[in-house]
N, C-alpha and C. Protein backbone atom coordinates (compact mmCIF):
# COMPACT_ATOMS: atom_id res chain seq x y z
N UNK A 1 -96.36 -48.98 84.35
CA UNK A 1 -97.36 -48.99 85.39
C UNK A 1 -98.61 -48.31 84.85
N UNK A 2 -99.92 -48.83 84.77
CA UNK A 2 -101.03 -48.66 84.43
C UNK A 2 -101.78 -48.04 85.64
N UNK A 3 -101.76 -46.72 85.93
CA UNK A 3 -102.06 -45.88 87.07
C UNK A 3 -103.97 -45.80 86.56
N UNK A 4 -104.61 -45.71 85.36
CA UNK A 4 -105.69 -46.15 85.03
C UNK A 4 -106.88 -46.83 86.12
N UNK A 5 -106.02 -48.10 85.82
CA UNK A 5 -106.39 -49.39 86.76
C UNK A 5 -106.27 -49.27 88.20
N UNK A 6 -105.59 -48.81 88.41
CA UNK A 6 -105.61 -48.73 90.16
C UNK A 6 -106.00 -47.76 90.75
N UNK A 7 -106.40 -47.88 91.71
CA UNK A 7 -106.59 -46.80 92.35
C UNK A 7 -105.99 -46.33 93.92
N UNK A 8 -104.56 -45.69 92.99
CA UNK A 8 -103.49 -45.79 93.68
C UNK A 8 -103.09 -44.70 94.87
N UNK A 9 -104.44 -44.05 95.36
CA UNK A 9 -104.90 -42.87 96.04
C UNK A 9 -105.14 -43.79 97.26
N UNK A 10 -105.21 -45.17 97.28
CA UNK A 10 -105.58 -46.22 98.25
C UNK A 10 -104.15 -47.18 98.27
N UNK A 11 -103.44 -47.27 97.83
CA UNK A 11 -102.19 -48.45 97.90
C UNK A 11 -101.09 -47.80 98.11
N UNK A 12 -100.58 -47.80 99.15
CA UNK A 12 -99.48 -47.42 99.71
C UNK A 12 -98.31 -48.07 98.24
N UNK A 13 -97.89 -49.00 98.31
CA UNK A 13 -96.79 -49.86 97.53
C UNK A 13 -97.11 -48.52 96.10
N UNK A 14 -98.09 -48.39 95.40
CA UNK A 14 -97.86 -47.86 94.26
C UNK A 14 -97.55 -46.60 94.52
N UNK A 15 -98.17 -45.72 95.87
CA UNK A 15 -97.20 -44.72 96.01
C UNK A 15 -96.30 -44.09 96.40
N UNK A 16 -95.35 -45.42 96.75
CA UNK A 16 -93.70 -45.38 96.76
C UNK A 16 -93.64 -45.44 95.62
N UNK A 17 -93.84 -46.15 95.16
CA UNK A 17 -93.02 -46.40 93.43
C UNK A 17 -93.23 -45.10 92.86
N UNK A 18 -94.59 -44.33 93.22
CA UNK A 18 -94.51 -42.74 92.20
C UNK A 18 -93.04 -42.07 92.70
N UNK A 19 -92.89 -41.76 94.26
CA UNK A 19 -92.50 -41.37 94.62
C UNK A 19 -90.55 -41.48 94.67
N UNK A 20 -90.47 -42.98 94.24
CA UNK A 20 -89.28 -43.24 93.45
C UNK A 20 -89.02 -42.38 92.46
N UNK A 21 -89.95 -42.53 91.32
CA UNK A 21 -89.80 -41.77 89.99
C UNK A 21 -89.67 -40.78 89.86
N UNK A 22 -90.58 -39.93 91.01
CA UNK A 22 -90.56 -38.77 90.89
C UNK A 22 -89.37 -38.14 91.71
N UNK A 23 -88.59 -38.85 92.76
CA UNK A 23 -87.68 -38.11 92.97
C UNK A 23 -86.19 -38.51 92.19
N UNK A 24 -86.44 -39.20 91.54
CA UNK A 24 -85.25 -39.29 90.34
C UNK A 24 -85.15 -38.65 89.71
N UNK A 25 -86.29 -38.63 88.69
CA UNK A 25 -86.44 -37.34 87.67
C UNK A 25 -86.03 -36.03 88.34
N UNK A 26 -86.07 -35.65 89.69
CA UNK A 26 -85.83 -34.55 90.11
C UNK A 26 -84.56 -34.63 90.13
N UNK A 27 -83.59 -35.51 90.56
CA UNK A 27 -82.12 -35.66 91.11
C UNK A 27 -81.45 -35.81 88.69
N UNK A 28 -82.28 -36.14 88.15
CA UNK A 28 -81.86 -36.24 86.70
C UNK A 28 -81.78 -34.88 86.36
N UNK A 29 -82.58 -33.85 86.72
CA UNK A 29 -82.74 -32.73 85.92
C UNK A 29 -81.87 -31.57 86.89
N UNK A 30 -81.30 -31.51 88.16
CA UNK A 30 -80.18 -30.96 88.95
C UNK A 30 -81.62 -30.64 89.62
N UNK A 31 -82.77 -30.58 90.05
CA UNK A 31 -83.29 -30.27 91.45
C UNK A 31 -82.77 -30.01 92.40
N UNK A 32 -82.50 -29.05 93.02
CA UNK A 32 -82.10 -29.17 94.87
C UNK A 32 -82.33 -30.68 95.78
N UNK A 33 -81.30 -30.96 96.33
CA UNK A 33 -81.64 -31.96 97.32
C UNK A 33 -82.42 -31.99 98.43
N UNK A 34 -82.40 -30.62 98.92
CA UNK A 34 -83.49 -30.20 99.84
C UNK A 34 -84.45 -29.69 99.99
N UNK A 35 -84.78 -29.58 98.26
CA UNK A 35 -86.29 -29.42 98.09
C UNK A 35 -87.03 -30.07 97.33
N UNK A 36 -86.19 -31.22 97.09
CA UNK A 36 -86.74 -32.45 96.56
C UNK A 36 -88.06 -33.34 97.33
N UNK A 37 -88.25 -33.42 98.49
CA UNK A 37 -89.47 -34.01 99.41
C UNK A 37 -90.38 -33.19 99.16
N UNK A 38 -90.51 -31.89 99.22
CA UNK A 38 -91.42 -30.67 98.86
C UNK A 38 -92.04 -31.73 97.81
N UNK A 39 -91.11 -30.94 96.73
CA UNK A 39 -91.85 -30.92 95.20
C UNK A 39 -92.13 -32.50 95.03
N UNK A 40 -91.52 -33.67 95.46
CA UNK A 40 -92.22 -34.79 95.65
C UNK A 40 -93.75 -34.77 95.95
N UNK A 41 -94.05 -34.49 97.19
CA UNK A 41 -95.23 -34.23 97.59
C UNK A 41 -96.45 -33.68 96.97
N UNK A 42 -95.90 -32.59 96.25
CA UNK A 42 -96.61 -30.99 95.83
C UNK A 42 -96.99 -32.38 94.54
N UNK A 43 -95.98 -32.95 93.79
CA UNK A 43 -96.26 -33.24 92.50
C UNK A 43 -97.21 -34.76 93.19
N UNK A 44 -97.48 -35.78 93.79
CA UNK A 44 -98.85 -36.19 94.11
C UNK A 44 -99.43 -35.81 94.51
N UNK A 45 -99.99 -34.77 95.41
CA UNK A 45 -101.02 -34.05 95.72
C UNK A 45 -101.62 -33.48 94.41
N UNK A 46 -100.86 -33.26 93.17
CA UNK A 46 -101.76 -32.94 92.10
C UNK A 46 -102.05 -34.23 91.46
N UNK A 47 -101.58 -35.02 91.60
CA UNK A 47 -102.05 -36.59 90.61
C UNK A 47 -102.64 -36.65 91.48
N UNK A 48 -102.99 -36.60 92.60
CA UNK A 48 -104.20 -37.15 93.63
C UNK A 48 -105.63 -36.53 92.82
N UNK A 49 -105.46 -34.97 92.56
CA UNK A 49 -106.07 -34.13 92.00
C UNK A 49 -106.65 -34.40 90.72
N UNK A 50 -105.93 -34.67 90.16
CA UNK A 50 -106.07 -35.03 88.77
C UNK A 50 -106.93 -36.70 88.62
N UNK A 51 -106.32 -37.71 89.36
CA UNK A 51 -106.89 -38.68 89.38
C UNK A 51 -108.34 -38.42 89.38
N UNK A 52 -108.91 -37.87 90.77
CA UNK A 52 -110.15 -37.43 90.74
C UNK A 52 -111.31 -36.95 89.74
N UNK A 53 -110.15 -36.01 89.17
CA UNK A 53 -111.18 -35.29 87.84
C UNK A 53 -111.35 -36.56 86.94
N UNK A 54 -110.27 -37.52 86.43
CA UNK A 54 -110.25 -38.55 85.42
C UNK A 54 -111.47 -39.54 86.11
N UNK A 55 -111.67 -39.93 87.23
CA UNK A 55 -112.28 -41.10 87.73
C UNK A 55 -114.10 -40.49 87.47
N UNK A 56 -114.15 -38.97 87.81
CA UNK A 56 -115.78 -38.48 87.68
C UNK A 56 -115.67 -38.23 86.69
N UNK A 57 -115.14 -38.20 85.43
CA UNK A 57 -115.49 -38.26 83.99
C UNK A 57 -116.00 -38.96 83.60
């Protein structure tokens, strides 16, 4: 997925799919189950963040 190109701060569909990934990787590495939605969240709210800085560069 080419996160680049989209601008996925606007498309729902691409951010399920983060949100897939990212709560796998959490359930891969022994994460808590019940603080898995948290740190889901916490971790796009910084790619939201980050996107931003990349797009005004």
């Amino acid at each position: 997925m080419d996160l680049t190109s989209i601008d996925w701060t606007l498309r729902e569909n691409v951010r399920a799919q983060l949100r897939v990934l990212v709560k796998r990787i959490l359930r891969r590495h022994g994460y808590p189950p019940d603080k898995q939605e948290r740190a889901t969240q916490t971790v796009l709210e910084q790619a939201e963040v980050l996107s931003a800085e990349w797009a005004a560069a």
